[in-house]
N, C-alpha and C. Protein backbone atom coordinates (compact mmCIF):
# COMPACT_ATOMS: atom_id res chain seq x y z
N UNK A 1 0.80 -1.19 0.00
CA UNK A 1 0.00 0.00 0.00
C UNK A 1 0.85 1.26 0.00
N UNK A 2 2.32 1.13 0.77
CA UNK A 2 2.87 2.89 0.73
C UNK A 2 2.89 2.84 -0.88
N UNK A 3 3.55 1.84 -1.22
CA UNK A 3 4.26 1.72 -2.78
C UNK A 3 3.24 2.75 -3.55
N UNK A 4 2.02 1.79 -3.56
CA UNK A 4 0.66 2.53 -4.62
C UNK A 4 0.44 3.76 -4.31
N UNK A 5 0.84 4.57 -2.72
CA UNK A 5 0.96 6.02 -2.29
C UNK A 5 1.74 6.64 -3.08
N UNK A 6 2.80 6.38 -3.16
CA UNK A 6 3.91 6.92 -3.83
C UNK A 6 3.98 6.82 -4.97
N UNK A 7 3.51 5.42 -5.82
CA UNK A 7 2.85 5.54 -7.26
C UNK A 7 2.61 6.53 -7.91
N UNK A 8 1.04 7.17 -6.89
CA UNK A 8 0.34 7.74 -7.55
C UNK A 8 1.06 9.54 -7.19
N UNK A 9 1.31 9.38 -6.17
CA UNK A 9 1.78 10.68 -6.05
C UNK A 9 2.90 11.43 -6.33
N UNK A 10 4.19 10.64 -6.72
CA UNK A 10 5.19 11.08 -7.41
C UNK A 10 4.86 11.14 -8.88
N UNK A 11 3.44 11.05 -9.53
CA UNK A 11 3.24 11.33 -10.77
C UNK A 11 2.32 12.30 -10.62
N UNK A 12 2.23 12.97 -9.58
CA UNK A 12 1.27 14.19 -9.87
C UNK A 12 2.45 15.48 -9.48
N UNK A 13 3.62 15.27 -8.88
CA UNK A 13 4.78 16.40 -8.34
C UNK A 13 5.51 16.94 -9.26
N UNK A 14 6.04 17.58 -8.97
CA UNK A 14 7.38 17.91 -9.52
C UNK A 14 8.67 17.51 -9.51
N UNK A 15 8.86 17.56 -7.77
CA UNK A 15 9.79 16.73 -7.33
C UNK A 15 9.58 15.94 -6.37
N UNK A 16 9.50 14.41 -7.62
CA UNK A 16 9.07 12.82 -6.95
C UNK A 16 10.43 12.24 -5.71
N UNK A 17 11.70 13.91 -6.01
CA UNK A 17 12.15 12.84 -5.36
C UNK A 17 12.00 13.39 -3.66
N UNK A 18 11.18 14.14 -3.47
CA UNK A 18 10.98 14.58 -2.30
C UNK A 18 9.72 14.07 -1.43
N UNK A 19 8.99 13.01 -2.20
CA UNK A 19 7.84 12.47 -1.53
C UNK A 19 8.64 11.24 -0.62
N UNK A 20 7.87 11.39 0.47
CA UNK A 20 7.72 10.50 1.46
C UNK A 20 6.67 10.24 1.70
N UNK A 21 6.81 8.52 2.04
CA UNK A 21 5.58 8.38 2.58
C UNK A 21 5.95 7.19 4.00
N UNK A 22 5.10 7.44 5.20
CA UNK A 22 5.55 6.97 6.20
C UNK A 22 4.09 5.98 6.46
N UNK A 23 4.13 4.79 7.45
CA UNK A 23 3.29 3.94 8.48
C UNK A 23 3.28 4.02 9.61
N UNK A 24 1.80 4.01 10.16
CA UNK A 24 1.64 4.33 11.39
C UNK A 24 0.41 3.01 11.56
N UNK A 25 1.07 1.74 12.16
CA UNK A 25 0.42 1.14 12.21
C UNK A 25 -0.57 0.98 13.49
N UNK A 26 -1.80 0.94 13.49
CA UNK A 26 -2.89 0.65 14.75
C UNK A 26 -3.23 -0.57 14.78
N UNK A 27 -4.37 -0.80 15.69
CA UNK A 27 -4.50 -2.18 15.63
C UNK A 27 -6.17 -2.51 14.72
N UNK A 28 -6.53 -1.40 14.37
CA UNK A 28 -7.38 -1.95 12.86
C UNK A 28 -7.46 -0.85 12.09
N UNK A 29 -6.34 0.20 12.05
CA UNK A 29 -6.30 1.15 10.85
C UNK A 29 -4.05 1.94 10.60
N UNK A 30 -4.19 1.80 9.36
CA UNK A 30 -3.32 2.25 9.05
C UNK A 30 -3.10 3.29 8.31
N UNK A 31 -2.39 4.13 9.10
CA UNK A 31 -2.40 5.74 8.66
C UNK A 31 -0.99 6.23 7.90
N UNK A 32 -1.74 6.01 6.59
CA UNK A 32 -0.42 6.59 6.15
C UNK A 32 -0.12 8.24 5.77
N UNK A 33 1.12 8.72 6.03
CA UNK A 33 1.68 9.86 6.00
C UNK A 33 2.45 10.42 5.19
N UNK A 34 2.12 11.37 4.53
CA UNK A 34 2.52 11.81 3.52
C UNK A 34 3.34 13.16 3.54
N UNK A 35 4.66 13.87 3.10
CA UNK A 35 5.32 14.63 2.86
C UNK A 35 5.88 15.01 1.68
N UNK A 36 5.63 15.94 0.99
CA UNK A 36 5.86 16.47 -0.14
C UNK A 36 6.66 17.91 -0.14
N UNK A 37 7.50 18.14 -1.46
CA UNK A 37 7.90 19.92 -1.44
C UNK A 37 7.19 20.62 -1.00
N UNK A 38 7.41 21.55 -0.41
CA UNK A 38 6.53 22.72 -0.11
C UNK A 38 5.55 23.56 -1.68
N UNK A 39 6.79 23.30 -2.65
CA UNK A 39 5.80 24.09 -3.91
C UNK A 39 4.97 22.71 -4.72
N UNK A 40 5.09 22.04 -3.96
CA UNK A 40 4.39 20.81 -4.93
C UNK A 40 2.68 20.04 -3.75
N UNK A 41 2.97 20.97 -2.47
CA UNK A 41 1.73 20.91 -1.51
C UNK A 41 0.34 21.05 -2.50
N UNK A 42 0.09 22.13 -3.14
CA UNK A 42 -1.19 22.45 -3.79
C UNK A 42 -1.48 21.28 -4.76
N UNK A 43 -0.28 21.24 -5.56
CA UNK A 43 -0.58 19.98 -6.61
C UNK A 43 -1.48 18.64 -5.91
N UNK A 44 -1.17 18.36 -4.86
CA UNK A 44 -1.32 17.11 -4.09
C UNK A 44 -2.86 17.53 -3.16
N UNK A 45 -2.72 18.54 -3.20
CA UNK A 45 -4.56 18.84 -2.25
C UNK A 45 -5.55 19.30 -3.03
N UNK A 46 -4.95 20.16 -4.49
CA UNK A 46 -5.92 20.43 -5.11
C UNK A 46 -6.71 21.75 -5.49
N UNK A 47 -7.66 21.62 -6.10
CA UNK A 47 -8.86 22.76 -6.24
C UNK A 47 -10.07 21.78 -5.22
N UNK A 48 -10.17 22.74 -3.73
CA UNK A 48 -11.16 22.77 -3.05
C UNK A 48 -10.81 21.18 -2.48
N UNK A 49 -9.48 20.73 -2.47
CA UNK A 49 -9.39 19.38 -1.96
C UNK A 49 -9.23 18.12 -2.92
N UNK A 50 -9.86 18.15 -4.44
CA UNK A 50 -10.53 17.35 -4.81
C UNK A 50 -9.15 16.11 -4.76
N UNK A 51 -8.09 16.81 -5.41
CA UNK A 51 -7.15 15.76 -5.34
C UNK A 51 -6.62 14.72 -4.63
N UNK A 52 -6.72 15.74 -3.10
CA UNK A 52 -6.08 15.02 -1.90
C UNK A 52 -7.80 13.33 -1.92
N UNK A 53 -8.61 14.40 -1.72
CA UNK A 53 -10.27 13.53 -1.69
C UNK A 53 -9.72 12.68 -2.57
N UNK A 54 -9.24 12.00 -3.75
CA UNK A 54 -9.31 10.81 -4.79
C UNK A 54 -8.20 10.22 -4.45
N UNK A 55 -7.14 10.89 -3.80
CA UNK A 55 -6.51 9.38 -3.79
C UNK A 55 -6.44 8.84 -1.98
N UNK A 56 -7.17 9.67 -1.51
CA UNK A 56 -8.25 9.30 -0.52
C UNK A 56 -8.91 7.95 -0.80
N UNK A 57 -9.62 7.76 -1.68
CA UNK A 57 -10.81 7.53 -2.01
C UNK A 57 -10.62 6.01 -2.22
N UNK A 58 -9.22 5.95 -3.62
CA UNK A 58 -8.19 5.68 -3.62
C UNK A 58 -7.68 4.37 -2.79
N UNK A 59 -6.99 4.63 -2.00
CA UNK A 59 -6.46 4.12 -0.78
C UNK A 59 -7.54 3.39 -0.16
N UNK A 60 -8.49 4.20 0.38
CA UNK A 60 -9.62 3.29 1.03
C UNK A 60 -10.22 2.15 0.08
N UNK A 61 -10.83 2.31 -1.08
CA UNK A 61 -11.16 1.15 -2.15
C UNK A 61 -10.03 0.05 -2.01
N UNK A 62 -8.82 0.69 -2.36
CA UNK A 62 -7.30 -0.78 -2.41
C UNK A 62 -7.57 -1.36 -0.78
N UNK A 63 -7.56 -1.02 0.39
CA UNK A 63 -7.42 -1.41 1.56
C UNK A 63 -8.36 -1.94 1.65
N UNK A 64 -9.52 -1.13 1.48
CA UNK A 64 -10.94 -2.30 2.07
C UNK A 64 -10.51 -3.43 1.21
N UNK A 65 -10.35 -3.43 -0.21
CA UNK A 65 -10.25 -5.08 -1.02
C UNK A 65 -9.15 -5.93 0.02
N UNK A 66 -8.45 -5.49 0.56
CA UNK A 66 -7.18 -6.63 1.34
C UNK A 66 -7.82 -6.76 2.89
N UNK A 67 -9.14 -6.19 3.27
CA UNK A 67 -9.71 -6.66 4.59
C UNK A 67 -9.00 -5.63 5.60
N UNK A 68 -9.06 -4.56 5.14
CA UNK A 68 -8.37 -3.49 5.90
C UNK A 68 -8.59 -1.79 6.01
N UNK A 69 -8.31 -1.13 6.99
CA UNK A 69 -9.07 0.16 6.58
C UNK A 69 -7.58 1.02 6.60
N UNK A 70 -7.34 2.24 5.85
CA UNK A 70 -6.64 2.87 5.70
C UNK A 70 -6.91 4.81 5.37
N UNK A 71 -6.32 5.30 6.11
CA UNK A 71 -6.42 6.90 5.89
C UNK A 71 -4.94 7.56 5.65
N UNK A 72 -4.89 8.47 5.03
CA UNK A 72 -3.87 9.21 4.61
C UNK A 72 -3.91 10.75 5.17
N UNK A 73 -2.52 10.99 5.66
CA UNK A 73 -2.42 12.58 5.83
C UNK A 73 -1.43 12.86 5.16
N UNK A 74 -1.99 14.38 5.12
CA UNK A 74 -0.70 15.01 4.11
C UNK A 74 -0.05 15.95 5.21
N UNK A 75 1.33 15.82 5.65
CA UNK A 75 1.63 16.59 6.84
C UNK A 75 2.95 17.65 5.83
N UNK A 76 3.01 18.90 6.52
CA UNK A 76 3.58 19.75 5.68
C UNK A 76 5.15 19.58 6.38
């Protein structure tokens, strides 16, 4: 699951090589964490969110299929 994070989101940046993505495992949700350039923040949240919302959306569809729940932050 980070992999498919980073997939999708080093193809929406500028500079892929500054994405991170981190795990924060619970005991029935996994939160993954996200860090990006500072000028490549908007790219990744969007107009009014929508971006950050889909691969939101995203993530939750892939996780629920493997019997699992998953959320993403984007931390600056």
């Amino acid at each position: 699951m980070k992999e498919f994070v980073e997939y999708i989101v080093k193809h929406l940046v500028d500079n892929p090589e500054e994405v991170k993505v981190s795990e924060v495992f619970g005991e029935t949700t996994v939160v993954y964490e996200l860090r990006v350039a500072q000028p490549d923040m908007g790219k990744i949240i969007g107009k009014n969110g929508r971006t950050a919302h889909a691969i939101r959306v995203l993530l939750s569809a892939v996780s629920r299929k493997g019997g699992k729940h998953a959320t993403l932050e984007i931390l600056e």
